[in-house]
N, C-alpha and C. Protein backbone atom coordinates (compact mmCIF):
# COMPACT_ATOMS: atom_id res chain seq x y z
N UNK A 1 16.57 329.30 72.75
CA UNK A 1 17.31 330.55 72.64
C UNK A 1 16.45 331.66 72.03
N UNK A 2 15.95 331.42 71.30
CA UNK A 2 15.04 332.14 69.89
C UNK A 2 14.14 332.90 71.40
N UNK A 3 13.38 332.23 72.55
CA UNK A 3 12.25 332.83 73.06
C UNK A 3 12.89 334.08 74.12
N UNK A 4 14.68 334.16 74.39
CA UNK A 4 14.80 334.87 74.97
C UNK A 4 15.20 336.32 74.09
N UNK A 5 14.95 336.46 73.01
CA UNK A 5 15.28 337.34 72.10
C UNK A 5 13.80 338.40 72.85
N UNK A 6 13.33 339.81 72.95
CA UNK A 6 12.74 340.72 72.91
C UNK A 6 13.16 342.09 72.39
N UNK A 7 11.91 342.65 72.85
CA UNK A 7 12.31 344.02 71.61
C UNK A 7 13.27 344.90 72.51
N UNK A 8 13.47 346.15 71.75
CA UNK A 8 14.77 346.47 72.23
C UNK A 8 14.53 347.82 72.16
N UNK A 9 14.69 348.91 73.08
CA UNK A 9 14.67 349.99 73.21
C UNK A 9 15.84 350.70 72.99
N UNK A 10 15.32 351.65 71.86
CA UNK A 10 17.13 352.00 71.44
C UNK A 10 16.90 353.32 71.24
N UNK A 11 18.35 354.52 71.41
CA UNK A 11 17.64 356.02 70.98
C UNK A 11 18.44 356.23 70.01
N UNK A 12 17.34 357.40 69.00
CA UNK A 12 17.81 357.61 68.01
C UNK A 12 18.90 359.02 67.87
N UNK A 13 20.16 358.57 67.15
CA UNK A 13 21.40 359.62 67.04
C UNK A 13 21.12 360.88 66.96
N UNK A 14 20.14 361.07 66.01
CA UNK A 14 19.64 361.92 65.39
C UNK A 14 18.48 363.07 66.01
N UNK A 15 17.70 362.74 66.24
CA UNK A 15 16.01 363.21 67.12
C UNK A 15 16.27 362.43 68.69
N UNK A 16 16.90 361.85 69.10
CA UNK A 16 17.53 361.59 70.53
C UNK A 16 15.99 361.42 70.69
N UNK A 17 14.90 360.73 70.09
CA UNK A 17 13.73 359.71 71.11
C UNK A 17 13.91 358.69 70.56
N UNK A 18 13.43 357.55 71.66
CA UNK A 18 13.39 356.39 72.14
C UNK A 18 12.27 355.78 70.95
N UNK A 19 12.97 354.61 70.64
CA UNK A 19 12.21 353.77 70.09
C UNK A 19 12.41 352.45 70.00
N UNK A 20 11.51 352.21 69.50
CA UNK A 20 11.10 350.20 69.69
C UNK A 20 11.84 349.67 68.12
N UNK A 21 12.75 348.57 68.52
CA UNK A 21 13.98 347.97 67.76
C UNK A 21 12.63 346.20 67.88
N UNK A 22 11.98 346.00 67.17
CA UNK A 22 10.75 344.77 67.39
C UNK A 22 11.95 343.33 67.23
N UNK A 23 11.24 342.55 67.47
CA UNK A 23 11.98 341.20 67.42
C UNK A 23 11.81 340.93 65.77
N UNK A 24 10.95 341.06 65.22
CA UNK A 24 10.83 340.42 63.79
C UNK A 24 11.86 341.25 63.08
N UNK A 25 12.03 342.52 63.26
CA UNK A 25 12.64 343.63 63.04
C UNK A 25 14.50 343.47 63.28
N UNK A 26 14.55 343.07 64.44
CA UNK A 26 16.30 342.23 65.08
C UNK A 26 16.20 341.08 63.95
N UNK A 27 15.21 340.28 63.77
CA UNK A 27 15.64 339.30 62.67
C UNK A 27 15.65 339.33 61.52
N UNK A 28 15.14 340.15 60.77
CA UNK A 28 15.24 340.53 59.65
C UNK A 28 16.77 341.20 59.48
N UNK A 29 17.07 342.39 59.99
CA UNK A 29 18.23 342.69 60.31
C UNK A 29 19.64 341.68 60.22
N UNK A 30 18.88 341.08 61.42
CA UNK A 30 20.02 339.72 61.60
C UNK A 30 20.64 338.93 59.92
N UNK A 31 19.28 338.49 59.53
CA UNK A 31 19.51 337.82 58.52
C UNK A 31 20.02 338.30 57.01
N UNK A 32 20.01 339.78 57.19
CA UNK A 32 20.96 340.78 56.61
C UNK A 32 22.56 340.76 56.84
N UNK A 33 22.58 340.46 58.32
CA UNK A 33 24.30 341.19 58.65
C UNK A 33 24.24 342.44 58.64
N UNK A 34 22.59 342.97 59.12
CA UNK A 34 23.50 344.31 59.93
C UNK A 34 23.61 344.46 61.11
N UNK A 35 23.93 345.67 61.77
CA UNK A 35 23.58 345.89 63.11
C UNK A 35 23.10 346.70 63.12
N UNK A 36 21.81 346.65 64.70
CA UNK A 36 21.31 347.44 65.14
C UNK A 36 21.28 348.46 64.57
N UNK A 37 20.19 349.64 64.29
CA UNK A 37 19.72 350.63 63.74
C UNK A 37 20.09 351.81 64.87
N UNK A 38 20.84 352.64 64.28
CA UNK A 38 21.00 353.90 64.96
C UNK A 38 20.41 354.95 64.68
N UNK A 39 19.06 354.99 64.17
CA UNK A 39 18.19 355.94 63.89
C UNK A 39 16.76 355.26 64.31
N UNK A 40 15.72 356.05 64.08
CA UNK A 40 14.77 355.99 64.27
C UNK A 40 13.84 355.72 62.85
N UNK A 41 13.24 355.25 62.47
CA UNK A 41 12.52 354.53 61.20
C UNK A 41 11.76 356.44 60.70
N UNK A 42 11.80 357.31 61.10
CA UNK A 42 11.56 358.41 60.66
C UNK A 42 12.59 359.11 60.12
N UNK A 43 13.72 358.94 61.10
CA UNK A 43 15.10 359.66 60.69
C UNK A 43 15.93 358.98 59.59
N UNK A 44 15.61 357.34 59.47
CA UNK A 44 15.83 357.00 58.47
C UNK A 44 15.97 357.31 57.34
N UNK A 45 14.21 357.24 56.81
CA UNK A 45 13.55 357.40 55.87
C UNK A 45 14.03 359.06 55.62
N UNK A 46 13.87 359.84 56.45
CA UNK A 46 14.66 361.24 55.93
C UNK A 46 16.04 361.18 55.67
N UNK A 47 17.11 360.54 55.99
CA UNK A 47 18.42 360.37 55.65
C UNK A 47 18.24 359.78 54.33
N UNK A 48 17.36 358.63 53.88
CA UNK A 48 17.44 358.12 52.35
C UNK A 48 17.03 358.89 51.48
N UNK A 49 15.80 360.07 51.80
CA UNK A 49 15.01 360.78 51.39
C UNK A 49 15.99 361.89 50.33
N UNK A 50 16.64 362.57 51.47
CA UNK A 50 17.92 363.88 51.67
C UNK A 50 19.09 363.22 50.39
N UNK A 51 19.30 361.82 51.13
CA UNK A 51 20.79 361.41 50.13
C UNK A 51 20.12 361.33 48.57
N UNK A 52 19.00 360.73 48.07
CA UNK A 52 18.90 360.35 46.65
C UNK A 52 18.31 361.60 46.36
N UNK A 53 17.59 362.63 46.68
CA UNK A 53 17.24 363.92 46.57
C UNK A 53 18.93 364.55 45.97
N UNK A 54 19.60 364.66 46.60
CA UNK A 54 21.15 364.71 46.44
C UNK A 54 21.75 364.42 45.40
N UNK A 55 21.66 363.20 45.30
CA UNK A 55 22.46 362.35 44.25
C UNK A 55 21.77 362.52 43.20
N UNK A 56 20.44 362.53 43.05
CA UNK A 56 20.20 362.87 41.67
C UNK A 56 19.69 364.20 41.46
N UNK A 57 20.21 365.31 42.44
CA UNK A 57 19.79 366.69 41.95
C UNK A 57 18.40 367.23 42.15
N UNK A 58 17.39 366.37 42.25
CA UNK A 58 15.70 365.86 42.53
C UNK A 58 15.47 367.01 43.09
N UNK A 59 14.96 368.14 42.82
CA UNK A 59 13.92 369.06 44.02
C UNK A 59 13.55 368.36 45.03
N UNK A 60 13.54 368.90 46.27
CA UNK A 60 12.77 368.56 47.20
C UNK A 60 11.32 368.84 47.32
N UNK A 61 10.45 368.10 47.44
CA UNK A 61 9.04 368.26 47.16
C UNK A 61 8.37 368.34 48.58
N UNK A 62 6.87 369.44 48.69
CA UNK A 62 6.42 369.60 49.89
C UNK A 62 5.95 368.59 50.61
N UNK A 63 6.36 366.81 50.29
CA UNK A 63 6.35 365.67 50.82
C UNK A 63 7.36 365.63 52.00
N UNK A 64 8.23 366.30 51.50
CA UNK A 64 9.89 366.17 52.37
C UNK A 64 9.75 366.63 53.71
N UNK A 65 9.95 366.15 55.02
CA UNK A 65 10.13 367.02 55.79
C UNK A 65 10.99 367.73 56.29
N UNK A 66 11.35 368.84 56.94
CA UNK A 66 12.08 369.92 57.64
C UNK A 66 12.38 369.60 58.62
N UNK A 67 13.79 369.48 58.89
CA UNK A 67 14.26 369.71 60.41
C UNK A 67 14.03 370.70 61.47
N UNK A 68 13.51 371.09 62.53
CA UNK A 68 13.46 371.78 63.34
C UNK A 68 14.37 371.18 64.64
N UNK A 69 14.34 372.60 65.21
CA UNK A 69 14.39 372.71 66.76
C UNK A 69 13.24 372.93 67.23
N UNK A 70 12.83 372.05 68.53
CA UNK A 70 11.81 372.75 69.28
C UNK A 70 12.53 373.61 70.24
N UNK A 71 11.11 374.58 70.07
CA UNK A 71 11.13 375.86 71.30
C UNK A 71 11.10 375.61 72.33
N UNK A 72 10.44 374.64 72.87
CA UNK A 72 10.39 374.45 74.45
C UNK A 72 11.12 373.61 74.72
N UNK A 73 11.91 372.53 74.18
CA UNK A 73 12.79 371.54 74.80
C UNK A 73 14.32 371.27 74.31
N UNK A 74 13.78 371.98 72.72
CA UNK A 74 15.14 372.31 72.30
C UNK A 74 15.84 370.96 71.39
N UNK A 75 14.93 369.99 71.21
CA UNK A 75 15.07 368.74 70.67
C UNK A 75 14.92 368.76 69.33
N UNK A 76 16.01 368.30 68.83
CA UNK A 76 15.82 368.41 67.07
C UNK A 76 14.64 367.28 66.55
N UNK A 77 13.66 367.58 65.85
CA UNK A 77 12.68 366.99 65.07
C UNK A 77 12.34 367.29 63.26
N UNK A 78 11.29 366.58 63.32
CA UNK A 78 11.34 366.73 61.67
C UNK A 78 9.98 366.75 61.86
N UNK A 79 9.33 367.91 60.56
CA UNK A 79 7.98 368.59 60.41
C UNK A 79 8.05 369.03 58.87
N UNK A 80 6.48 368.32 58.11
CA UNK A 80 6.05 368.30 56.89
C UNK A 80 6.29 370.21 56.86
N UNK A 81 6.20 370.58 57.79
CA UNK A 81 5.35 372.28 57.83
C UNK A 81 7.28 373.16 57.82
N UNK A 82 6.95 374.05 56.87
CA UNK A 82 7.96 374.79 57.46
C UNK A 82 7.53 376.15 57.77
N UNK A 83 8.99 376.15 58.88
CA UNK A 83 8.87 377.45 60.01
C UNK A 83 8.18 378.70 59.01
N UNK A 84 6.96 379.36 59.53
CA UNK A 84 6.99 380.70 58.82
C UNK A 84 7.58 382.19 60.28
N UNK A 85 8.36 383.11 59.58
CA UNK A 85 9.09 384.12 60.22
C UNK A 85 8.37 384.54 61.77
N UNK A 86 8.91 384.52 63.08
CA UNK A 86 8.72 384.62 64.58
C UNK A 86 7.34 383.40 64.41
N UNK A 87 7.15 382.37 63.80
CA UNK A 87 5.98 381.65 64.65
C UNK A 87 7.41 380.49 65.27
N UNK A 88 6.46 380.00 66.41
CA UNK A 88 7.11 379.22 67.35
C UNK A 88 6.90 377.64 66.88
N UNK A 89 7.78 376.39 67.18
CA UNK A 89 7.50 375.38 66.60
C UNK A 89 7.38 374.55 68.16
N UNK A 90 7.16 373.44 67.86
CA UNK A 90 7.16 372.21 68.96
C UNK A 90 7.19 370.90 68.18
N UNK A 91 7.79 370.07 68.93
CA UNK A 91 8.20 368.92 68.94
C UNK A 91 6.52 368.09 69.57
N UNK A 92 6.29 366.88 68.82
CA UNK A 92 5.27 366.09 69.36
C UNK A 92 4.93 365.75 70.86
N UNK A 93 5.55 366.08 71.59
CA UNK A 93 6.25 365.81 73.15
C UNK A 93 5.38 366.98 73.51
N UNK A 94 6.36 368.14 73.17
CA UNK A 94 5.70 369.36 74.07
C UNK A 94 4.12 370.16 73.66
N UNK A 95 4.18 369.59 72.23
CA UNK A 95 2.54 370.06 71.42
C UNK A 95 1.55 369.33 72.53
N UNK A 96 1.88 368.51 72.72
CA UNK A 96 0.38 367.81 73.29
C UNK A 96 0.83 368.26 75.11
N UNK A 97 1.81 368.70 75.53
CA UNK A 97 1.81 369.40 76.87
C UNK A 97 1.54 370.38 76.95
N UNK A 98 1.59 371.15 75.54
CA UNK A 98 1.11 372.88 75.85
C UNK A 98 -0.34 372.94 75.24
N UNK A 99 -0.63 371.85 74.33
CA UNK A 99 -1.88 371.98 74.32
C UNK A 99 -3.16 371.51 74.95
N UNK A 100 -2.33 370.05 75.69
CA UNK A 100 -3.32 369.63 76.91
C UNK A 100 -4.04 368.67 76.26
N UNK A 101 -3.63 367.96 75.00
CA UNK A 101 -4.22 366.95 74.16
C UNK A 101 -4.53 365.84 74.70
């Protein structure tokens, strides 16, 4: 049974891209009692980041990242950098299409 277990492509609620759910990852999980991850291991880590930042009042430090919209696709992401006034942002997707990376 164990060999028909594989990884699992799942999208995240949050930043709506696709990511890899690993088998060691389903079992670890498993052996928790949870289910399946509805975020992305980035969006995560910013949801735990945001809540104890919160709860204990904590400044947010220029570690934290920023939510954006991208300009060209319109996809919510998260960036160390924040927006400065009319510059344009991009999402990892469209940076390396408009820049030809």
């Amino acid at each position: 049974m164990a060999e028909d277990i594989k990884d699992k492509i799942l999208v995240c609620k949050d930043c709506k891209r696709k990511f890899v759910f690993t088998v060691r990852e389903q079992g670890f999980f498993g052996q928790k009692g949870w289910r399946d991850p509805v975020r992305c291991r980035v969006c995560r880590r910013m949801k735990k980041i945001l809540s104890l930042a919160l709860e204990e009042s904590v400044p947010i430090s220029d570690e934290i990242q920023f939510s954006e919209v991208c300009d060209e696709c319109g996809r919510k992401f998260y960036t160390k950098y924040k927006r400065k006034s009319g510059e344009k942002v991009y999402c990892d997707d469209c940076w390396v299409g408009i820049k030809g990376v």
